[in-house]
Every structure is written in C-alpha cells, then in structure tokens.
C-alpha atoms as a PDB file:
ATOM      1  CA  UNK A   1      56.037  -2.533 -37.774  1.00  0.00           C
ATOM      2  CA  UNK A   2      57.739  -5.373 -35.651  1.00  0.00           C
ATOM      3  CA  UNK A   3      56.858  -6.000 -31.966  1.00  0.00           C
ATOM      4  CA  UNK A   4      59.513  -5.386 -29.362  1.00  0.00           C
ATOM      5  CA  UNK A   5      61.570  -8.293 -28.395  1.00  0.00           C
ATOM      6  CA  UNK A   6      61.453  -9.634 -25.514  1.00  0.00           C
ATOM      7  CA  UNK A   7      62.631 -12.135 -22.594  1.00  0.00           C
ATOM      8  CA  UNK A   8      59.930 -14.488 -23.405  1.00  0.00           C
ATOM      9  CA  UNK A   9      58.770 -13.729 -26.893  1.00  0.00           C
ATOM     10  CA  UNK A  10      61.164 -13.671 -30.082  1.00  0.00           C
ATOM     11  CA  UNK A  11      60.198 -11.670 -32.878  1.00  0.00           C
ATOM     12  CA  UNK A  12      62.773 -11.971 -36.146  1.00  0.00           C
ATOM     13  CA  UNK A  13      63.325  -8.416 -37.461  1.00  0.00           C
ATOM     14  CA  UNK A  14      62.170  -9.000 -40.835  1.00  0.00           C
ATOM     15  CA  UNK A  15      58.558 -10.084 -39.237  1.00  0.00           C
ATOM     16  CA  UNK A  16      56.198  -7.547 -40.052  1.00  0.00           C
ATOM     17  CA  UNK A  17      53.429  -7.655 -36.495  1.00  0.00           C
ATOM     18  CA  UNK A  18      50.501  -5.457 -36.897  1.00  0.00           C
ATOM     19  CA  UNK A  19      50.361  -3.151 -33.138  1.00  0.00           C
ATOM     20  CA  UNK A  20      46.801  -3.998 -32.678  1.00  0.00           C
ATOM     21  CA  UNK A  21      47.943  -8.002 -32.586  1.00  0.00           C
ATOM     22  CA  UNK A  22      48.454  -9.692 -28.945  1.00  0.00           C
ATOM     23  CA  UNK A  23      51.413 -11.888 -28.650  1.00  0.00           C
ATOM     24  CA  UNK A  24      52.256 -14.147 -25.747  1.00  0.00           C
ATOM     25  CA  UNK A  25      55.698 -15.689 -25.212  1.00  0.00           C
ATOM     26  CA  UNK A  26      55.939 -16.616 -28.630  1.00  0.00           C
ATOM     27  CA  UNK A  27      58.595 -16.921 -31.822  1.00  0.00           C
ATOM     28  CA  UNK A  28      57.604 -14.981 -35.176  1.00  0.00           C
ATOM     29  CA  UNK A  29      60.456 -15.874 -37.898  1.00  0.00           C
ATOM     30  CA  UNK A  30      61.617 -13.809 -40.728  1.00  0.00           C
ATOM     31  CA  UNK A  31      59.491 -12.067 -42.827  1.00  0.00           C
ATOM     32  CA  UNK A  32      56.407 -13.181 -41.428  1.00  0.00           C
ATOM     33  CA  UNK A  33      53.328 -11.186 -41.176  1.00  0.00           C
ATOM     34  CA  UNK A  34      50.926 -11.136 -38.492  1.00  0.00           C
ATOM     35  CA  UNK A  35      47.847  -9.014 -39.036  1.00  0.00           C
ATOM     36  CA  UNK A  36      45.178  -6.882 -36.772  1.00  0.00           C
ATOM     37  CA  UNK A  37      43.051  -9.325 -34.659  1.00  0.00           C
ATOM     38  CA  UNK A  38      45.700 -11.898 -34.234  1.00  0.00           C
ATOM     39  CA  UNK A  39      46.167 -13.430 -30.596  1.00  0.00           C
ATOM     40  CA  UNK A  40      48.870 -15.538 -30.385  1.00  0.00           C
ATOM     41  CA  UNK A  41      49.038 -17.600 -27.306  1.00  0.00           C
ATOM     42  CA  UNK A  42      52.483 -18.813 -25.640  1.00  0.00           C
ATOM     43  CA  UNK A  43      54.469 -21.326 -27.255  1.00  0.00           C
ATOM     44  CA  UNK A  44      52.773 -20.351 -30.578  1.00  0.00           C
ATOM     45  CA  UNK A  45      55.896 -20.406 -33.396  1.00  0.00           C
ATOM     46  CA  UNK A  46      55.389 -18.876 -36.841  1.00  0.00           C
ATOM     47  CA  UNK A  47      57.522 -20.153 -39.034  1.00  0.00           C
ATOM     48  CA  UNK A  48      59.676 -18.031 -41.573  1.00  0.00           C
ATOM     49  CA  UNK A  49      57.279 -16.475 -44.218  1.00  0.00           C
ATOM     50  CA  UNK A  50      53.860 -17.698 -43.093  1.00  0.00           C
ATOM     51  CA  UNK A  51      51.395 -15.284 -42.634  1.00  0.00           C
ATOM     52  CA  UNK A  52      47.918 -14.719 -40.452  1.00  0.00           C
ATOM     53  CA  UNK A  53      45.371 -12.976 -40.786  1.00  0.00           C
ATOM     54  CA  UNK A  54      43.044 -11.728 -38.117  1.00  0.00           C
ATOM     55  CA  UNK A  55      40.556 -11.791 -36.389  1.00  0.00           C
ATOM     56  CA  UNK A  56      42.471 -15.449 -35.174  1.00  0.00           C
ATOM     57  CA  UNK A  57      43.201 -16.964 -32.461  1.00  0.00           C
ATOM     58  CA  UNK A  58      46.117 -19.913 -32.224  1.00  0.00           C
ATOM     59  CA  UNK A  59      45.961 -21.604 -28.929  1.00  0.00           C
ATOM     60  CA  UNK A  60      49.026 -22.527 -27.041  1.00  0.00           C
ATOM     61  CA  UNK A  61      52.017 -24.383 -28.640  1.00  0.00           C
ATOM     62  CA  UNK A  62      50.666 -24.463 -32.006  1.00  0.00           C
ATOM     63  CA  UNK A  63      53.106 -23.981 -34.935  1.00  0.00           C
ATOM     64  CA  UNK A  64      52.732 -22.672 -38.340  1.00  0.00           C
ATOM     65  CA  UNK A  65      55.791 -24.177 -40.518  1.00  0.00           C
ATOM     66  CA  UNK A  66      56.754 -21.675 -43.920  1.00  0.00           C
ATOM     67  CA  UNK A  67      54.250 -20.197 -46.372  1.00  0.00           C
ATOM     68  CA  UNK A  68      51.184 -21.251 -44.822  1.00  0.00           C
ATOM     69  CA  UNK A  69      48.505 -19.047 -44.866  1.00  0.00           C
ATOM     70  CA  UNK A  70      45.946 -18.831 -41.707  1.00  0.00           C
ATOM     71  CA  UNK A  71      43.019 -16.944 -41.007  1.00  0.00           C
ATOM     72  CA  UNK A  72      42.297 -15.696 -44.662  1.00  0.00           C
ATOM     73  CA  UNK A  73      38.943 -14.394 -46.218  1.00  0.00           C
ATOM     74  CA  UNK A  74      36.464 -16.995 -46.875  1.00  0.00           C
ATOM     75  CA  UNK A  75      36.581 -18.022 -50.372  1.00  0.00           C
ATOM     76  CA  UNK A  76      32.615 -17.426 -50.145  1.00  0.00           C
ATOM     77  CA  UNK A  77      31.017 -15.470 -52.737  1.00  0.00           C
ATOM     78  CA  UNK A  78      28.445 -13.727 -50.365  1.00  0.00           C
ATOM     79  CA  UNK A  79      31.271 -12.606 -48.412  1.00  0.00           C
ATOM     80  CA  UNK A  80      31.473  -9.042 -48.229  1.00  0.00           C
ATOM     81  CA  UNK A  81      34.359  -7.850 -45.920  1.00  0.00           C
ATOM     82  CA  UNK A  82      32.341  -8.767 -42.875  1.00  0.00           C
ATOM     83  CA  UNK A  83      34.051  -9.190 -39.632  1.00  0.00           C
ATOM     84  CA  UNK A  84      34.043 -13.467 -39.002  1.00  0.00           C
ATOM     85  CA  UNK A  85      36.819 -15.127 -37.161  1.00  0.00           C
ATOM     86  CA  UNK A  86      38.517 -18.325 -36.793  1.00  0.00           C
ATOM     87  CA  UNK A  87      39.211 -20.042 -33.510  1.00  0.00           C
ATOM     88  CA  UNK A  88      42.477 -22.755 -33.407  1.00  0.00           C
ATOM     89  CA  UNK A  89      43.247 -24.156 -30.102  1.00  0.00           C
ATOM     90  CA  UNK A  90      46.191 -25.896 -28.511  1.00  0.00           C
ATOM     91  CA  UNK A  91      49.205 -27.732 -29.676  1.00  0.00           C
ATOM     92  CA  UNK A  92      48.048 -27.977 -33.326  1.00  0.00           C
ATOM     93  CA  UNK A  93      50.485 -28.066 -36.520  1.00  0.00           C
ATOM     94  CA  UNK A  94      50.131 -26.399 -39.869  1.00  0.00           C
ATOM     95  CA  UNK A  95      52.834 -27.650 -41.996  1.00  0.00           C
ATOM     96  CA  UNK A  96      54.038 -25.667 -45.881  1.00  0.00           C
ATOM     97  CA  UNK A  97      51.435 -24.086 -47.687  1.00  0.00           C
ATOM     98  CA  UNK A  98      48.098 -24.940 -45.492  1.00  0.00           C
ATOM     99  CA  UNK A  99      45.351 -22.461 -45.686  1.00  0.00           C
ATOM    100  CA  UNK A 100      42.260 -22.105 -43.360  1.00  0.00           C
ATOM    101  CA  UNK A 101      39.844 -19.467 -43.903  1.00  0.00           C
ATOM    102  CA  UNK A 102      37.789 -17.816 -41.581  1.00  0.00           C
ATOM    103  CA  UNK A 103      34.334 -18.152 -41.470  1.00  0.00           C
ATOM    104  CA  UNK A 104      31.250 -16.262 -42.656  1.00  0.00           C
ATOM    105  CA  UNK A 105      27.969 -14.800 -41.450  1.00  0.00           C
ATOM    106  CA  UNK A 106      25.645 -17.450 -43.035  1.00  0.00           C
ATOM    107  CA  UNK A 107      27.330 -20.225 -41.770  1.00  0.00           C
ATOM    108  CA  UNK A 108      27.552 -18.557 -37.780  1.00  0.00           C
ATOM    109  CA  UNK A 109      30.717 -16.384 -38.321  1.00  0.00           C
ATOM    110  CA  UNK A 110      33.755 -18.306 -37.435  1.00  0.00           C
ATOM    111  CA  UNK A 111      35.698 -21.320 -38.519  1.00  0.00           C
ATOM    112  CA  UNK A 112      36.772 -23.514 -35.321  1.00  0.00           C
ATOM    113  CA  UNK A 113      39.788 -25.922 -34.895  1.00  0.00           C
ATOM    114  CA  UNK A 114      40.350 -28.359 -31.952  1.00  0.00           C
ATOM    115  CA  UNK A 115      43.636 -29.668 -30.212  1.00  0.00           C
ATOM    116  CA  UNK A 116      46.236 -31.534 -30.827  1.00  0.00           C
ATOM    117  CA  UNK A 117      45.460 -31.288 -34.884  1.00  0.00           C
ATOM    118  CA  UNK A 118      48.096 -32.317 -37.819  1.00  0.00           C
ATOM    119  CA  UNK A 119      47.771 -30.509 -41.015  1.00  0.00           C
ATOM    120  CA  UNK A 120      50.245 -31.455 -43.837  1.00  0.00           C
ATOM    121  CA  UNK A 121      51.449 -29.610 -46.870  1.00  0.00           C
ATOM    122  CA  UNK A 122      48.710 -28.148 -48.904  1.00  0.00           C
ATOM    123  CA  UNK A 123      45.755 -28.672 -47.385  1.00  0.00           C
ATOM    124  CA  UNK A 124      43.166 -26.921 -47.092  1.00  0.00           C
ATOM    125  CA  UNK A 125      40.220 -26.053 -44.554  1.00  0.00           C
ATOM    126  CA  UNK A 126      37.064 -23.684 -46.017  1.00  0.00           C
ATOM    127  CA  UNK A 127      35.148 -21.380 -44.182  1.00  0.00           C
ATOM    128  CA  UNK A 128      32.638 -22.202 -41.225  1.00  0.00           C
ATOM    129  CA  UNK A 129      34.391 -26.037 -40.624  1.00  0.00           C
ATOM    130  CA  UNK A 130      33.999 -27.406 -37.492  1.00  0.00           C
ATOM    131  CA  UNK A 131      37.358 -30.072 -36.840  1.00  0.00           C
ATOM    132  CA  UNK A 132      37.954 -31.947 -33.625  1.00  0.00           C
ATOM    133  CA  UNK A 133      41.079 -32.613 -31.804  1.00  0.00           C
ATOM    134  CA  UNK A 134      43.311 -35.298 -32.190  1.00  0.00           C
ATOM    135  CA  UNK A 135      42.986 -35.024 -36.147  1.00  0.00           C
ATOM    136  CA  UNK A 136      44.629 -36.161 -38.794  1.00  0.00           C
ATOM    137  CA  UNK A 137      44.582 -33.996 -42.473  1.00  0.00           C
ATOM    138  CA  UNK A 138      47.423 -35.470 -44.735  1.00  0.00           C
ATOM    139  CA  UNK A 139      49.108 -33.452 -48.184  1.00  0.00           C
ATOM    140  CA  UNK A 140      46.379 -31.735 -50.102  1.00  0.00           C
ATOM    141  CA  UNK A 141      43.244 -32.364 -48.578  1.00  0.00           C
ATOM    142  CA  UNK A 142      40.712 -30.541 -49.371  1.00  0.00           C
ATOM    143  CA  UNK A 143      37.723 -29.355 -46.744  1.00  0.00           C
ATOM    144  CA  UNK A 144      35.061 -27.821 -48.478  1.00  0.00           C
ATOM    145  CA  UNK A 145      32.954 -25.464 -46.576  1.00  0.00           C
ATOM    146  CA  UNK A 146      30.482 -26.079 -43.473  1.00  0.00           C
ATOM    147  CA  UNK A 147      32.422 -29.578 -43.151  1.00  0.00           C
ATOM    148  CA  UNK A 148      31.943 -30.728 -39.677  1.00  0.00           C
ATOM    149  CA  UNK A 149      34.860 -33.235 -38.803  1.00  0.00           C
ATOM    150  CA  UNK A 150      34.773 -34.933 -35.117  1.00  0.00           C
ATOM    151  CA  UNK A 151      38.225 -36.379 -32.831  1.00  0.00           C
ATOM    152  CA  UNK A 152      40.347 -38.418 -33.976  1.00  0.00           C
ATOM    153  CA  UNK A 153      39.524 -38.621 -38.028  1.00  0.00           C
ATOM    154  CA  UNK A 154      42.236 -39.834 -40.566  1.00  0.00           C
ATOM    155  CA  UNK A 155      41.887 -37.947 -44.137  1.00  0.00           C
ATOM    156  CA  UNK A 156      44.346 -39.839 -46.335  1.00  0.00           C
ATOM    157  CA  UNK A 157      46.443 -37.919 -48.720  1.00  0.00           C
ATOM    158  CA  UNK A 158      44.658 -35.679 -51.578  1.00  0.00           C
ATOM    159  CA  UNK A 159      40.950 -36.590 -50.775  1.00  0.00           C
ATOM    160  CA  UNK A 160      38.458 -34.121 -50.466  1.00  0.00           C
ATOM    161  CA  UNK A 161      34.934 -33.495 -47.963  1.00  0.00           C
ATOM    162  CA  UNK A 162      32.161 -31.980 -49.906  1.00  0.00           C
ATOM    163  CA  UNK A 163      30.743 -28.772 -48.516  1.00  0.00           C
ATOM    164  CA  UNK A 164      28.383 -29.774 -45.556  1.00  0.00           C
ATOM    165  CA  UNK A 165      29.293 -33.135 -44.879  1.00  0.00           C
ATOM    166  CA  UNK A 166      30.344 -34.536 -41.580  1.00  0.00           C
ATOM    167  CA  UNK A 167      33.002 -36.956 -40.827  1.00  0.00           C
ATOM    168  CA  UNK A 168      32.572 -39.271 -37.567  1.00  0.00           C
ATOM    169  CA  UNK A 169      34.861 -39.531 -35.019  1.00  0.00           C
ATOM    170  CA  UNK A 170      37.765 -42.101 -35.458  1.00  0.00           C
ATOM    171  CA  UNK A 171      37.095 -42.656 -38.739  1.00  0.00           C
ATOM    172  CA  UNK A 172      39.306 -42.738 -41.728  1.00  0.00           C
ATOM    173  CA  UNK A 173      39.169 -42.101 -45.144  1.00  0.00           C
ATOM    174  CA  UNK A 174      41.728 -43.467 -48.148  1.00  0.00           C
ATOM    175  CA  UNK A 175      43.945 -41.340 -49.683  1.00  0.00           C
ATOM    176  CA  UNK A 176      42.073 -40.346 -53.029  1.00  0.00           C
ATOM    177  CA  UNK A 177      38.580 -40.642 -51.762  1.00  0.00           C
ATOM    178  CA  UNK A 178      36.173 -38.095 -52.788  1.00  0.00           C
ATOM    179  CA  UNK A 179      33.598 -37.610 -49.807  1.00  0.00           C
ATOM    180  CA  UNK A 180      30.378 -36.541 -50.935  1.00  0.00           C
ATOM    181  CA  UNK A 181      28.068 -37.787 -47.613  1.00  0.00           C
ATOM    182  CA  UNK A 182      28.461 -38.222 -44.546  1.00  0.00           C
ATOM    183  CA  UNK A 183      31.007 -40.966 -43.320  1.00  0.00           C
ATOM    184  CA  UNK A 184      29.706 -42.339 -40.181  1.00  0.00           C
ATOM    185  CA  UNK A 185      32.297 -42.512 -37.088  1.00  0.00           C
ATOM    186  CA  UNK A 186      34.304 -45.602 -36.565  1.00  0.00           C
ATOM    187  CA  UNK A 187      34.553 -46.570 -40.428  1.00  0.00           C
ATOM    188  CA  UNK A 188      36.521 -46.600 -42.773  1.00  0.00           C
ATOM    189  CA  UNK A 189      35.255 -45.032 -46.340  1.00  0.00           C
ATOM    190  CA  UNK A 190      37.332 -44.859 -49.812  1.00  0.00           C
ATOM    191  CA  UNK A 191      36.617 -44.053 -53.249  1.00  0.00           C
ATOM    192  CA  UNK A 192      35.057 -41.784 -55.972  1.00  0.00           C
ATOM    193  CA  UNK A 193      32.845 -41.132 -54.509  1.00  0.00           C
ATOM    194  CA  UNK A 194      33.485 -42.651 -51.083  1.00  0.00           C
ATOM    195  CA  UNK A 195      31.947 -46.065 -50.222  1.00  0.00           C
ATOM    196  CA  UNK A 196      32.649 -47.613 -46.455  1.00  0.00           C
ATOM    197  CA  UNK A 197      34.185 -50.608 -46.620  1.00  0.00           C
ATOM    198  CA  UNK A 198      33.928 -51.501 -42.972  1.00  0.00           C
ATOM    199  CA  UNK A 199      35.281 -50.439 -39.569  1.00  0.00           C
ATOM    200  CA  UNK A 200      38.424 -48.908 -38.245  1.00  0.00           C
ATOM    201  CA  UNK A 201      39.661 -51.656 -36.170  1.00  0.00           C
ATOM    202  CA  UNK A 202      43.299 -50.320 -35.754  1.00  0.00           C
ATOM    203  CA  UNK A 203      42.144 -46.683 -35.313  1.00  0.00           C
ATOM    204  CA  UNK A 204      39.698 -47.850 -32.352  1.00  0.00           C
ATOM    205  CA  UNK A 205      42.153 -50.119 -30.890  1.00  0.00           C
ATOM    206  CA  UNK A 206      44.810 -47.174 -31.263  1.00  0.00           C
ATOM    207  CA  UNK A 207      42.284 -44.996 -29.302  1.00  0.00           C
ATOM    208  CA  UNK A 208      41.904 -47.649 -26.511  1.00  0.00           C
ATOM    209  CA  UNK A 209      38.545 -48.424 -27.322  1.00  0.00           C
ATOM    210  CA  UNK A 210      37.125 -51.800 -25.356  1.00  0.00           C
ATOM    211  CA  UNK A 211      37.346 -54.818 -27.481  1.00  0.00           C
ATOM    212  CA  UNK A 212      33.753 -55.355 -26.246  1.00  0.00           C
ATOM    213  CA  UNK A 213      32.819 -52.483 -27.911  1.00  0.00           C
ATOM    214  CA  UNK A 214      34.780 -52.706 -30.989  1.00  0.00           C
ATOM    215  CA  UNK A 215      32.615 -56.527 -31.528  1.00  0.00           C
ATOM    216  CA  UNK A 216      29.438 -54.983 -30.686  1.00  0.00           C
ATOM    217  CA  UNK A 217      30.296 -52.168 -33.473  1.00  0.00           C
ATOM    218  CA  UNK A 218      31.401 -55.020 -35.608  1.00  0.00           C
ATOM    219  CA  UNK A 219      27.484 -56.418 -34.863  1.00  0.00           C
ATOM    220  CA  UNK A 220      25.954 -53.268 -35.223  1.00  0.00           C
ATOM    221  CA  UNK A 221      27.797 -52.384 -38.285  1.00  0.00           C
ATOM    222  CA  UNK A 222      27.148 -55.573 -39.820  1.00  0.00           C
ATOM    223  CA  UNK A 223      23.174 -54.743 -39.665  1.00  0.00           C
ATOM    224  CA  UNK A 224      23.321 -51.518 -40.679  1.00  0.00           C
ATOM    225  CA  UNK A 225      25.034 -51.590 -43.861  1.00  0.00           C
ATOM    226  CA  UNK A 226      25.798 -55.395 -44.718  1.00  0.00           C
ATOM    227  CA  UNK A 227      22.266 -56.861 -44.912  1.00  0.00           C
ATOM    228  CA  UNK A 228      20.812 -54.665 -47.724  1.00  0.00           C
ATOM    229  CA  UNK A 229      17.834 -53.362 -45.029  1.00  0.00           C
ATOM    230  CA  UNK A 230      17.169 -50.209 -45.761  1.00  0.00           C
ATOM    231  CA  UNK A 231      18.854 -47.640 -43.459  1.00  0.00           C
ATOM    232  CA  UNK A 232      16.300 -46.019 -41.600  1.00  0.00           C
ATOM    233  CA  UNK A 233      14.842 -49.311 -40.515  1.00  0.00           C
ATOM    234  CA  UNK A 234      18.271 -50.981 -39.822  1.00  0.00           C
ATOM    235  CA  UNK A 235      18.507 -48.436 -37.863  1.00  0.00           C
ATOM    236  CA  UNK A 236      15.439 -48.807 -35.871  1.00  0.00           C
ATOM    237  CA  UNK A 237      16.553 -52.432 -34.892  1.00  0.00           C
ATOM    238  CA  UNK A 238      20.005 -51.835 -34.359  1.00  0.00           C
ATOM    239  CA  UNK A 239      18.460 -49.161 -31.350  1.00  0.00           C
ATOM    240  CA  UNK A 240      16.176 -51.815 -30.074  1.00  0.00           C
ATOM    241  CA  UNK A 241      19.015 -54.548 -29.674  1.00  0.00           C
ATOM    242  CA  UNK A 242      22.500 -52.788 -28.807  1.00  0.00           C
ATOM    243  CA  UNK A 243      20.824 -49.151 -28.519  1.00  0.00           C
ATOM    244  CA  UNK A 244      22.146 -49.061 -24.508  1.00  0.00           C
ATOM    245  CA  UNK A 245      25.637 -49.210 -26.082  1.00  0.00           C
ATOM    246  CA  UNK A 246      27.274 -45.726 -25.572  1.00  0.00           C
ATOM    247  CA  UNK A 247      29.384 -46.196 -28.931  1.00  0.00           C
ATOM    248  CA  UNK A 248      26.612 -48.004 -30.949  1.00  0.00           C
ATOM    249  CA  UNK A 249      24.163 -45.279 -29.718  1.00  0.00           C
ATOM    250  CA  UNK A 250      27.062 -42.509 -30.769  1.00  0.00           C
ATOM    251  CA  UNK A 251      26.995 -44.441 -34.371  1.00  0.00           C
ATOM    252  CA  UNK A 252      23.254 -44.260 -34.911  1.00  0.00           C
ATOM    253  CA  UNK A 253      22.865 -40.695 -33.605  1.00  0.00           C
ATOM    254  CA  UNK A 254      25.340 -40.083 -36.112  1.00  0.00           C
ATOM    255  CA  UNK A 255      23.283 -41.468 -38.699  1.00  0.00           C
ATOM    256  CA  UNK A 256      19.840 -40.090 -37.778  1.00  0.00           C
ATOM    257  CA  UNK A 257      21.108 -36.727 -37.640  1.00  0.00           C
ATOM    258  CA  UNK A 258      22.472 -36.807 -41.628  1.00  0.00           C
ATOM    259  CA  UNK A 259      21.126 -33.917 -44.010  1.00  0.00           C
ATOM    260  CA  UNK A 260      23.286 -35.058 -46.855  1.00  0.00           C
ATOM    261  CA  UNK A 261      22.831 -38.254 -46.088  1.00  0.00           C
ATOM    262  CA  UNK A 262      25.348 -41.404 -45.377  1.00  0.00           C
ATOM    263  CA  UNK A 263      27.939 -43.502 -47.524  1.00  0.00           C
ATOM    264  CA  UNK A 264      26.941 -46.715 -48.789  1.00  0.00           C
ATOM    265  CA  UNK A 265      29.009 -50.100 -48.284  1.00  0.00           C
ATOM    266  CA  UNK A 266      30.981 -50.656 -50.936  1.00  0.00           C
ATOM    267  CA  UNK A 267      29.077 -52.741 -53.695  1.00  0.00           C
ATOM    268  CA  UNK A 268      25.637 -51.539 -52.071  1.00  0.00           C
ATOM    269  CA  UNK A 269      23.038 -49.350 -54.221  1.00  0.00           C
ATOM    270  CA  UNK A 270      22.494 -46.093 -52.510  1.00  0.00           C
ATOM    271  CA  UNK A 271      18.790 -46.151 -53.777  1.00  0.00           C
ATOM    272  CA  UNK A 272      18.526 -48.967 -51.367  1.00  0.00           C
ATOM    273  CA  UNK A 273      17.538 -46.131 -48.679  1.00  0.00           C
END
C-alpha cells in the first residue's frame, strides 16, 4: 500500500509504504519499501529501490541513494525477533548498497547515528554502534558490532572496526586497516592490524582546532606512545604536566577508559603495556 501524495511529500507509485509508517514532507522513489515503525522526518529522500525497516527513525534531510538497506535485523545470533530500534539523525547520507542494523537487547536495544554522517557504497554498520556526527565511512567499511565511533572520524576505504572497539574523535584510519583496539582520538592508525602512526594534523587543523593545542597534542602524544613507557604510567605523567589541557585531558580519558585496550605506535611491542 502507497501513502497518499501530497503538496509537501512525494511518494512514487511503485513505493510500497507500510500505513502504520509516519512520513513528513518527504520523497519515496520507485519501488521502494518503507516498513511499520518507520518515521521519516522532512526532507528525508529514499532513493529508487532502497528499503527500511522499522522501528527507525531518519532525521531531517537525510537521503538514502538505491539499494541500500536501513534498519534491518541485527545480524546477532541471540536475536530473537525482539523489538530494538535504530535512531539516525539529521542531514546524513547513505549511498548504494549500505546496511545498518538495528540494535539488540544485550547491547541496550538500539543502534544510534549522529548528524551530518557520509556513508559510501557498501558499508556496513552492526547492531548496537554508537557513530558521531560529522563522520566519515568510505566504500566497504565494515563496523562490527557495539563499535562506538565519536565526531568527526575518517574510516578509509575497505577497513574494518572489531566488535567493541571505539574510535576517537577526529581521528582517521587508512584505507585497508584492520582495527582490532581502540584508536585513540586525534590519530591517525593503519594496518593489519592497525598501528598509530602519529597525529591527524590536517584533520585537526580542518576542524579549527588551536595550533596551541595541536603542539601540546604533538607533546603529549610524543610521551605517550613514542618513548617506550609503558602506557598506564605515560599516562600518569602526561596528566600531571598538560592534564589542564581540555584536548590532552579528552585524549587520556580516552585512553583510561579502554576495555579492549589501545593501538600501539607503529614499530612498538604491544606487550610493552
């Protein structure tokens, strides 16, 4: 069954728009298929073909390009038809062929997706991720569940985030690079599996970060994971000399809160911690 047409809101007549859905002012092209529990918000396009699955929400001005797939089961093998969510907010694209699953009871019920977010073809975000705004997924990525991903990260083109792991705000990681840990914000990490191989100069500059901070993450960097101190006491004196720097203090809470614990500098043993 197709929604009416109307003034503000264009839906192709080859859509297929499940009644129970709630549609803004928004453009559904042909043959696409919006299921129960769907709120599309105004300025939301679908794309011919593309499809989403509810309970989802898409946030204003986002666009789904053809054959993507959002709002699909959890590819979880506890899942058992229970009713978990995903949340997308405003001005975000989903180009050919993305998929984003909702999320599942264990891991708090719903998958969640910032602002202002680029998705290219193929890639892929698992159930219960947490992404920022301001994002940056290039062609067949692939997030692994319970990924955590803060503003402004760069995933290069077919690299892939281990289930769990976080990824710090403004960094960016090479196209290729498996991520198994956590990738501290700022850096830049590449690899199999992903080493750091310094900061992200031109993505902090980019975000209008101070060049007073940038050379005080430069310091702080430099101690942490360039002097071959073990981590938990680099970062003890890191806190004690720059620790009353908002970004260095952002960098080492970062650090101290790791479960699966942190990338390595490149040509550093991860024993070492």
């Amino acid at each position: 069954m197709s929604a009416p047409e109307t003034s503000q809101r264009t839906i192709h007549p080859t859509a297929v728009v499940d009644p129970r859905a709630e549609l803004g002012a928004v453009t559904v092209g042909p043959f696409a298929v919006v299921g129960p529990g769907v709120a599309l918000h105004d300025g939301v396009t679908l794309d011919a073909h593309t499809v989403v699955y509810g309970p989802t929400t898409l946030g204003e001005g986002t666009r789904v390009h053809a054959f993507a797939c959002i709002g699909g089961d959890p590819q979880d093998l506890k899942y058992d038809g229970e009713q978990t969510a995903l949340a997308i907010g405003r001005n975000n694209t989903f180009r050919e062929y993305v998929t984003v699953n909702r999320g599942t009871v264990g891991g708090g019920g719903t998958t969640e997706i910032g602002d202002d977010n680029l998705f290219m073809a193929c890639s892929h975000v698992a159930h219960d991720c947490k992404i920022g705004s301001g994002c940056i997924v290039a062609n067949s990525v692939g997030i692994a569940g319970h990924v955590v991903i803060q503003d402004r990260a760069v995933l290069g083109g077919l690299s892939a985030v281990h289930q769990f792991a976080r990824i710090g705000r403004c960094a960016m990681i090479g196209g290729g690079a498996m991520v198994a840990q956590d990738v501290p914000p700022f850096t830049v990490a590449q690899g199999d599996r992903a080493r750091l191989f310094g900061l992200n100069i031109i993505g902090l500059r980019r975000a209008g970060f101070d060049p007073t901070a940038i050379e005080k993450l430069r310091g702080a960097y430099r101690d942490l994971f360039g002097k071959g101190a073990p981590l938990r006491i680099a970062i003890e004196r890191v806190r004690a000399s720059d620790g009353d720097i908002p970004e260095v203090a952002e960098l080492l809470g970062f650090l101290s809160g790791s479960s699966r614990g942190v990338c390595r500098a490149a040509g550093q043993d991860p024993a070492q911690d």
